[in-house]
C-alpha atoms as a PDB file:
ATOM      1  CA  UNK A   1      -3.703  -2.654  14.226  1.00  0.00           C
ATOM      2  CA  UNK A   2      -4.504  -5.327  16.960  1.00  0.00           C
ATOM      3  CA  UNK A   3      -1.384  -7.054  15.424  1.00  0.00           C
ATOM      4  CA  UNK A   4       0.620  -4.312  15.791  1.00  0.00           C
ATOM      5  CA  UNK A   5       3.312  -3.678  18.728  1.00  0.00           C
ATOM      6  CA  UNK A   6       1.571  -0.299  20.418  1.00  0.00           C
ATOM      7  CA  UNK A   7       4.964   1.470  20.158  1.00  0.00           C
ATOM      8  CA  UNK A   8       4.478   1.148  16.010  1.00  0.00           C
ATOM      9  CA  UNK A   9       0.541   1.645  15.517  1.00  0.00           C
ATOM     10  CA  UNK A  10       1.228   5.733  15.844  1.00  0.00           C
ATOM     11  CA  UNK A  11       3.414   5.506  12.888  1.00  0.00           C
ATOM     12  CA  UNK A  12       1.876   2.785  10.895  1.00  0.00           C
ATOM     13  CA  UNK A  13      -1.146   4.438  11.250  1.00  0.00           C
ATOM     14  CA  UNK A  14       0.287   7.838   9.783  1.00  0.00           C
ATOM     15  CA  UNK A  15       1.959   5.716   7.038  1.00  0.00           C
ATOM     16  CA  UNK A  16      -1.017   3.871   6.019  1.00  0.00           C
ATOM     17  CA  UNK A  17      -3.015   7.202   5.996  1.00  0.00           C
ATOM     18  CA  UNK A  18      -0.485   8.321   3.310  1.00  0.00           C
ATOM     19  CA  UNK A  19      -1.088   5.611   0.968  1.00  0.00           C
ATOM     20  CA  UNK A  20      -4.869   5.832   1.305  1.00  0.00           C
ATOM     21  CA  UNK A  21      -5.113   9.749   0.769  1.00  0.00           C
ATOM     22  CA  UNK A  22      -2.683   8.462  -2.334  1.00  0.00           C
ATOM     23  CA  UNK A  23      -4.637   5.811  -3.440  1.00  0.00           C
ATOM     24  CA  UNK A  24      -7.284   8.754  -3.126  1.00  0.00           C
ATOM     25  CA  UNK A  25      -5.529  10.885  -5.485  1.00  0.00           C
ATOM     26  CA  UNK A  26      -5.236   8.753  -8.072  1.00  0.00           C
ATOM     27  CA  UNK A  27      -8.780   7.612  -7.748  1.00  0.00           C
ATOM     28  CA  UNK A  28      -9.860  11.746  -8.014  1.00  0.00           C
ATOM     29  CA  UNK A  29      -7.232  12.062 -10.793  1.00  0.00           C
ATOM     30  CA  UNK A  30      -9.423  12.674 -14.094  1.00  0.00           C
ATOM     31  CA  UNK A  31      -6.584  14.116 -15.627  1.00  0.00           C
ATOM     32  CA  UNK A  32      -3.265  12.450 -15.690  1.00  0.00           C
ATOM     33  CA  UNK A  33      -1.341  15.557 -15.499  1.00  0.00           C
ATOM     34  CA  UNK A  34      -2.979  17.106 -12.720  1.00  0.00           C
ATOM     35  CA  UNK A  35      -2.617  14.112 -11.097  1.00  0.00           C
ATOM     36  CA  UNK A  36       0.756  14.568 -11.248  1.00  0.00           C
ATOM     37  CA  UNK A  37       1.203  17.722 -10.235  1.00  0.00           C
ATOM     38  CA  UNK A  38      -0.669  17.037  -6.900  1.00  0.00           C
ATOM     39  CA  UNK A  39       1.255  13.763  -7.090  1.00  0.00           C
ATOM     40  CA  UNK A  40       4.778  16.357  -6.999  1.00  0.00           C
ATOM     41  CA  UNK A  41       3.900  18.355  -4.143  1.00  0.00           C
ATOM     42  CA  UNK A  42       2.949  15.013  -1.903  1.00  0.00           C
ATOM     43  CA  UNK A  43       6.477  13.832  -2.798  1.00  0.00           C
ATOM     44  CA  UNK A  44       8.302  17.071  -2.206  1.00  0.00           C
ATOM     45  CA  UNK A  45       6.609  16.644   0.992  1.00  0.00           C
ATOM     46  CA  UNK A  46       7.587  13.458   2.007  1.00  0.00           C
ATOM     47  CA  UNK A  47      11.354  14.551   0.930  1.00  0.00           C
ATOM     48  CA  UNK A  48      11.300  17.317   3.355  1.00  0.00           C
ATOM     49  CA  UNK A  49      10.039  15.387   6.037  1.00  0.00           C
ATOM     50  CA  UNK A  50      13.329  13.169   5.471  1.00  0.00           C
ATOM     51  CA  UNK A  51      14.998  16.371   5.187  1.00  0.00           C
ATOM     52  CA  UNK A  52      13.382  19.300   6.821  1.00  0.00           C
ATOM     53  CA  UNK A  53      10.847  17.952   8.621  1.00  0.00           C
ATOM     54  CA  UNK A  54      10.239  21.753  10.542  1.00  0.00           C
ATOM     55  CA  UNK A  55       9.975  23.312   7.000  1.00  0.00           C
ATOM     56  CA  UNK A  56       6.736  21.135   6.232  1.00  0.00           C
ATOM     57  CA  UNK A  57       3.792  23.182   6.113  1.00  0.00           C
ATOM     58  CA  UNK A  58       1.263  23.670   8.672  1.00  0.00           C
ATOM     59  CA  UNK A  59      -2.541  22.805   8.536  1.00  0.00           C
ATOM     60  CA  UNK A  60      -2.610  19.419   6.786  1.00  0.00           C
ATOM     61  CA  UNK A  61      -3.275  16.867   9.354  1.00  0.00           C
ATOM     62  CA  UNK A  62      -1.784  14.030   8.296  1.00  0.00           C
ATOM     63  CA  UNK A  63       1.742  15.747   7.368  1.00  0.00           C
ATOM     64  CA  UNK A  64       1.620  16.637  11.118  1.00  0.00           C
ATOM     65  CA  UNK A  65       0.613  12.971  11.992  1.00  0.00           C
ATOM     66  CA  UNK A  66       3.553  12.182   9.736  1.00  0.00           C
ATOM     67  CA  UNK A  67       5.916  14.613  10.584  1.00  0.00           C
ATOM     68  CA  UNK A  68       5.439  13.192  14.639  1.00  0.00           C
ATOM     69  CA  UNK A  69       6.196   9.520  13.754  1.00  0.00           C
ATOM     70  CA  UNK A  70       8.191   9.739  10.144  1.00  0.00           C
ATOM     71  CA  UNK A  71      10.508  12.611  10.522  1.00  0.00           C
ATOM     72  CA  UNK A  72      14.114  12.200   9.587  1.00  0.00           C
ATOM     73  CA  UNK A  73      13.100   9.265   7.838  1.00  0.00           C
ATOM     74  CA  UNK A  74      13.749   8.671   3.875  1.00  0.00           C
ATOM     75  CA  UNK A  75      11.633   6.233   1.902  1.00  0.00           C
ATOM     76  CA  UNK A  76       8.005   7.240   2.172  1.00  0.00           C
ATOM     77  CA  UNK A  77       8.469   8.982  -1.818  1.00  0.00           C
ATOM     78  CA  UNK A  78       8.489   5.517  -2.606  1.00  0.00           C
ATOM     79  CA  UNK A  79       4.484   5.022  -2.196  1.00  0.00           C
ATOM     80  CA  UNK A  80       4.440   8.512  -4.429  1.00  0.00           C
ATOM     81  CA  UNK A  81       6.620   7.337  -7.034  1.00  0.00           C
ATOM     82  CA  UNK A  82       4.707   4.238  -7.382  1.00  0.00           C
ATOM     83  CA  UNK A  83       1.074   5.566  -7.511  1.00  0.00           C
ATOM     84  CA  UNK A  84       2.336   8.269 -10.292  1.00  0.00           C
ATOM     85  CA  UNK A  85       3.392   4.936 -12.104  1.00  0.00           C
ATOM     86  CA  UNK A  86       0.355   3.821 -11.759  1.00  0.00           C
ATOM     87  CA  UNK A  87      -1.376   6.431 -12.956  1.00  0.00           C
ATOM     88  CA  UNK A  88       0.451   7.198 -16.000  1.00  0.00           C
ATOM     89  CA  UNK A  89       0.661   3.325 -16.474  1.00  0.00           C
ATOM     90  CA  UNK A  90      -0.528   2.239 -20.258  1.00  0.00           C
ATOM     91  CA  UNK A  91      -0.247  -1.748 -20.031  1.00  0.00           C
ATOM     92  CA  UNK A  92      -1.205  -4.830 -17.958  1.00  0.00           C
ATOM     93  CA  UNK A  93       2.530  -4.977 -17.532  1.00  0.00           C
ATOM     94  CA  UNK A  94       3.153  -1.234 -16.361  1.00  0.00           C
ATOM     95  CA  UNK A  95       0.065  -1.603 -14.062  1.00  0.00           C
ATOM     96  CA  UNK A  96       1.471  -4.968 -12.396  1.00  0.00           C
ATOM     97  CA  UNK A  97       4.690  -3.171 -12.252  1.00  0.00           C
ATOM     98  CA  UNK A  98       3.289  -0.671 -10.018  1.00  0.00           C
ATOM     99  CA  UNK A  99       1.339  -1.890  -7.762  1.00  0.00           C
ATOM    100  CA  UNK A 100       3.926  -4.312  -6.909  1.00  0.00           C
ATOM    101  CA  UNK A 101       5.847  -1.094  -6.272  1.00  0.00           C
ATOM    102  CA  UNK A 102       3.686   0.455  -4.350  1.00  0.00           C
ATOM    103  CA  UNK A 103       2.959  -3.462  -2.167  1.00  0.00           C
ATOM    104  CA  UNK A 104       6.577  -3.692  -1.826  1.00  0.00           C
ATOM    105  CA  UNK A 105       7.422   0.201  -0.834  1.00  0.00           C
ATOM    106  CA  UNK A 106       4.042   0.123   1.883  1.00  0.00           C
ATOM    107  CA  UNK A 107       5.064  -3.256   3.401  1.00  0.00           C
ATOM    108  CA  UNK A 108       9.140  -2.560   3.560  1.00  0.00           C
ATOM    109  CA  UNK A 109       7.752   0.777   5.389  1.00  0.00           C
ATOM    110  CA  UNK A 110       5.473  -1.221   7.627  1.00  0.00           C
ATOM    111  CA  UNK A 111       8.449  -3.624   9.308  1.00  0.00           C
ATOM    112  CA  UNK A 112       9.439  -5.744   6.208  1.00  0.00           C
ATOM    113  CA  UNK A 113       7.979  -8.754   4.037  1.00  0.00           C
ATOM    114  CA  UNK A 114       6.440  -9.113   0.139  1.00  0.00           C
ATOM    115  CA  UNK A 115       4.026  -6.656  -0.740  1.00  0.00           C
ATOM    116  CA  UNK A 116       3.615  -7.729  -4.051  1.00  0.00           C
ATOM    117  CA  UNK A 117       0.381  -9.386  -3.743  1.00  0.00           C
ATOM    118  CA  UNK A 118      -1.016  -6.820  -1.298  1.00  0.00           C
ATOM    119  CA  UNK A 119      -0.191  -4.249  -3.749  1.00  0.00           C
ATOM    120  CA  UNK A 120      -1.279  -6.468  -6.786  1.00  0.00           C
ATOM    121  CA  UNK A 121      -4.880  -6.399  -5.033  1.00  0.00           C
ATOM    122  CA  UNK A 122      -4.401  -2.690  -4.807  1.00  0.00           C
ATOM    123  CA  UNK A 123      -4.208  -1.804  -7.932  1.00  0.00           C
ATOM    124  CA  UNK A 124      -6.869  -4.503  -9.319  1.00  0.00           C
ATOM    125  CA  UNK A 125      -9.408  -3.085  -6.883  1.00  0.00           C
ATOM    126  CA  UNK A 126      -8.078   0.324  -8.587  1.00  0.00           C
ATOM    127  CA  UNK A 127      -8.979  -0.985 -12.347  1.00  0.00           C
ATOM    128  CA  UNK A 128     -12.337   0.541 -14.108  1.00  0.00           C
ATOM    129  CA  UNK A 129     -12.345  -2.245 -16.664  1.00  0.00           C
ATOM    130  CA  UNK A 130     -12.774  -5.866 -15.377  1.00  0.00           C
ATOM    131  CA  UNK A 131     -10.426  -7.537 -17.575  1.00  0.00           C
ATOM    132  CA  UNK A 132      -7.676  -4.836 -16.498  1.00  0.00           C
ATOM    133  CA  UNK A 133      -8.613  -6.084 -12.756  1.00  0.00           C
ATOM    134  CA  UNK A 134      -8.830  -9.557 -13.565  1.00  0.00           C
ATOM    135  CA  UNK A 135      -5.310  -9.591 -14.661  1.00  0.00           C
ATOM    136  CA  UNK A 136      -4.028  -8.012 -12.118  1.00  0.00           C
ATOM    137  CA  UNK A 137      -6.140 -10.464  -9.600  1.00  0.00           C
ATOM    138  CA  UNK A 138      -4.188 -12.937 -11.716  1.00  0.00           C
ATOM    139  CA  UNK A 139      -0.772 -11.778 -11.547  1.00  0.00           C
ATOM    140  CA  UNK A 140      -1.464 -12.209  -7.730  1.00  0.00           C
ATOM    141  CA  UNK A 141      -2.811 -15.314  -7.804  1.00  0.00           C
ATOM    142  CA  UNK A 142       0.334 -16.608  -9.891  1.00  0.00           C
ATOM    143  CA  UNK A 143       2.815 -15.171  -6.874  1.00  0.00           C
ATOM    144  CA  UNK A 144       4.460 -17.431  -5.047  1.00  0.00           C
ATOM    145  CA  UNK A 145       3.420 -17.576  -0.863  1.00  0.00           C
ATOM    146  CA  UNK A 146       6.128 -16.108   0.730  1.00  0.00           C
ATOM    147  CA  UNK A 147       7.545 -17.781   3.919  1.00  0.00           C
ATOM    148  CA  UNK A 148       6.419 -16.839   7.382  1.00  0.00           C
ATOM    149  CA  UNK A 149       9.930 -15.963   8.261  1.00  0.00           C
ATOM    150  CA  UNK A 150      10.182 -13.186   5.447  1.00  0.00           C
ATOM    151  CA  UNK A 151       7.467 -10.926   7.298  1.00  0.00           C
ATOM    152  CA  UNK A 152       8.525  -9.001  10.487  1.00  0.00           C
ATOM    153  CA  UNK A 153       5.190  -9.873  12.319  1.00  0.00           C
ATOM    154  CA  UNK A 154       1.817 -10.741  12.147  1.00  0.00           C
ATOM    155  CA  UNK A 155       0.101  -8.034  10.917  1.00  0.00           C
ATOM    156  CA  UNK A 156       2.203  -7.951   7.145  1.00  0.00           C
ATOM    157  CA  UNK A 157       1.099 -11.502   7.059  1.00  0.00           C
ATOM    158  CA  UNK A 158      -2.514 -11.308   7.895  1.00  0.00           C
ATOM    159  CA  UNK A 159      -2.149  -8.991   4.860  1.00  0.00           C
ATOM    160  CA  UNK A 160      -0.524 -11.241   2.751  1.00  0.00           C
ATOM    161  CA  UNK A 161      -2.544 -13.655   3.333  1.00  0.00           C
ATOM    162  CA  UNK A 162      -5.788 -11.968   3.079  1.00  0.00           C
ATOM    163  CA  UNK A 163      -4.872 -10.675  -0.373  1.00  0.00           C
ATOM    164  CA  UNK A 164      -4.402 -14.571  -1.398  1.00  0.00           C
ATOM    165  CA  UNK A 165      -7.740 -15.153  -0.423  1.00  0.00           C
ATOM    166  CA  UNK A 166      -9.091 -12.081  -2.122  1.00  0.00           C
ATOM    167  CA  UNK A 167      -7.096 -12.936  -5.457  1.00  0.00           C
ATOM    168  CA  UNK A 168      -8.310 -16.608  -5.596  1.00  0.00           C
ATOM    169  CA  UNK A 169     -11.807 -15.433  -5.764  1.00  0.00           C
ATOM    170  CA  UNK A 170     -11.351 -12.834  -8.662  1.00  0.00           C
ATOM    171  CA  UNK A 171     -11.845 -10.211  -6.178  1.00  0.00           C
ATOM    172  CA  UNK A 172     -15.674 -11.583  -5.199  1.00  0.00           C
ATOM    173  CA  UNK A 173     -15.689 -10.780  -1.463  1.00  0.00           C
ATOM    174  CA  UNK A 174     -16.256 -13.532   1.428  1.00  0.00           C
ATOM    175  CA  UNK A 175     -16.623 -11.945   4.173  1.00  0.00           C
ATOM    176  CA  UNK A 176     -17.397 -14.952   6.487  1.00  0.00           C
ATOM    177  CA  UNK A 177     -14.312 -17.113   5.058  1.00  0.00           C
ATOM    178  CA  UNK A 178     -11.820 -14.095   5.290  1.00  0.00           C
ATOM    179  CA  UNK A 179     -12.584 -13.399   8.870  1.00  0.00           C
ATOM    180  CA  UNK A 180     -11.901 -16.793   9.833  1.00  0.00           C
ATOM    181  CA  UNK A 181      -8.686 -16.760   7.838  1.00  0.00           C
ATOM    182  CA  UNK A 182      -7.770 -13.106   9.661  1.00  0.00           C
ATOM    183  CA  UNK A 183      -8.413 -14.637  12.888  1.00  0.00           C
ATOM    184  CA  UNK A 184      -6.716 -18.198  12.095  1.00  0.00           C
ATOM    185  CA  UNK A 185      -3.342 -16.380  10.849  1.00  0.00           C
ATOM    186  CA  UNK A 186      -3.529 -13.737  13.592  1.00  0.00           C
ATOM    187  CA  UNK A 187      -3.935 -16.857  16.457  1.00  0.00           C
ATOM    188  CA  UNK A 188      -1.833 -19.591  15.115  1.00  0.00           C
ATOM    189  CA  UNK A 189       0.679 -17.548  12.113  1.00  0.00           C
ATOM    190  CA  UNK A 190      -0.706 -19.824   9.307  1.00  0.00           C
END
């Protein structure tokens, strides 16, 4: 959030909220159509925020954190649609399909830039069986480094960039290494 202009961190925050309780869901979901019924009411709400924003109801925090920064505003069904993909997804290819979605609907929502590999990490880090995950670490891997002109600032970047790091190492975590490679991009944009 450092990396974010102060006027947006209200509203990024919000919006990143919404894709972790999602990511949430899915993670909870031991039934697929459950999932997806609590999967429909999440996007009705985020269509009557677009809509309706003073028809939302009250008492769930994060629809009012929402409703403060995101109302009026169409798109945020997006990160819904994608995470139902994901859950009712059946193949490496459906799952990379997805979570590019969902990378690419988050990011867009966040100022602009490829999400793909962001989301790619996602929904690895989302897989129960490791050669699932490893694919999808993979398919992330195999992306091509988008340009430091395609993201709208620093913060999508950092993102980006971290998730390269992630993906090269199979998802095996270096804390030390990343750190220095937030802090490198953050400084200096590469």
């Amino acid at each position: 959030m450092v990396a974010v202009p102060r006027e947006r961190r209200a509203a990024l925050a919000a919006l990143w909220g919404l894709a972790e309780r999602l990511t949430k869901l899915l993670t909870d979901a031991r039934e697929p159509l459950i999932g997806q019924i609590k999967l429909a009411w999440w996007r009705d709400m985020m269509v009557m925020l677009a809509s309706d924003p003073a028809a939302l109801p009250k008492g769930e925090p994060l629809l009012a954190e929402l409703q403060v920064s995101w109302a009026g505003q169409g798109g945020l069904d997006a990160l819904v649609d994608a995470v139902e993909a994901m859950l009712l997804a059946e193949d490496g290819a459906g799952r990379s399909a997805a979570a590019i979605s969902f990378g690419d609907a988050l990011f867009r929502l966040s100022g602009g830039g490829s999400g793909a590999r962001w989301g790619l990490l996602w929904g690895a880090v989302l897989q129960e069986g490791e050669v699932d995950a490893r694919q999808l670490f993979a398919d992330a891997r195999n992306r091509p480094v988008p340009p430091r002109i395609s993201f709208s600032g620093k913060s999508l970047m950092m993102l980006d960039r971290w998730a390269t790091a992630v993906a090269a190492a199979d998802g095996e975590r270096r804390w030390r290494s990343e750190g220095l490679l937030l802090f490198r991009v953050g400084l200096i944009g590469r």
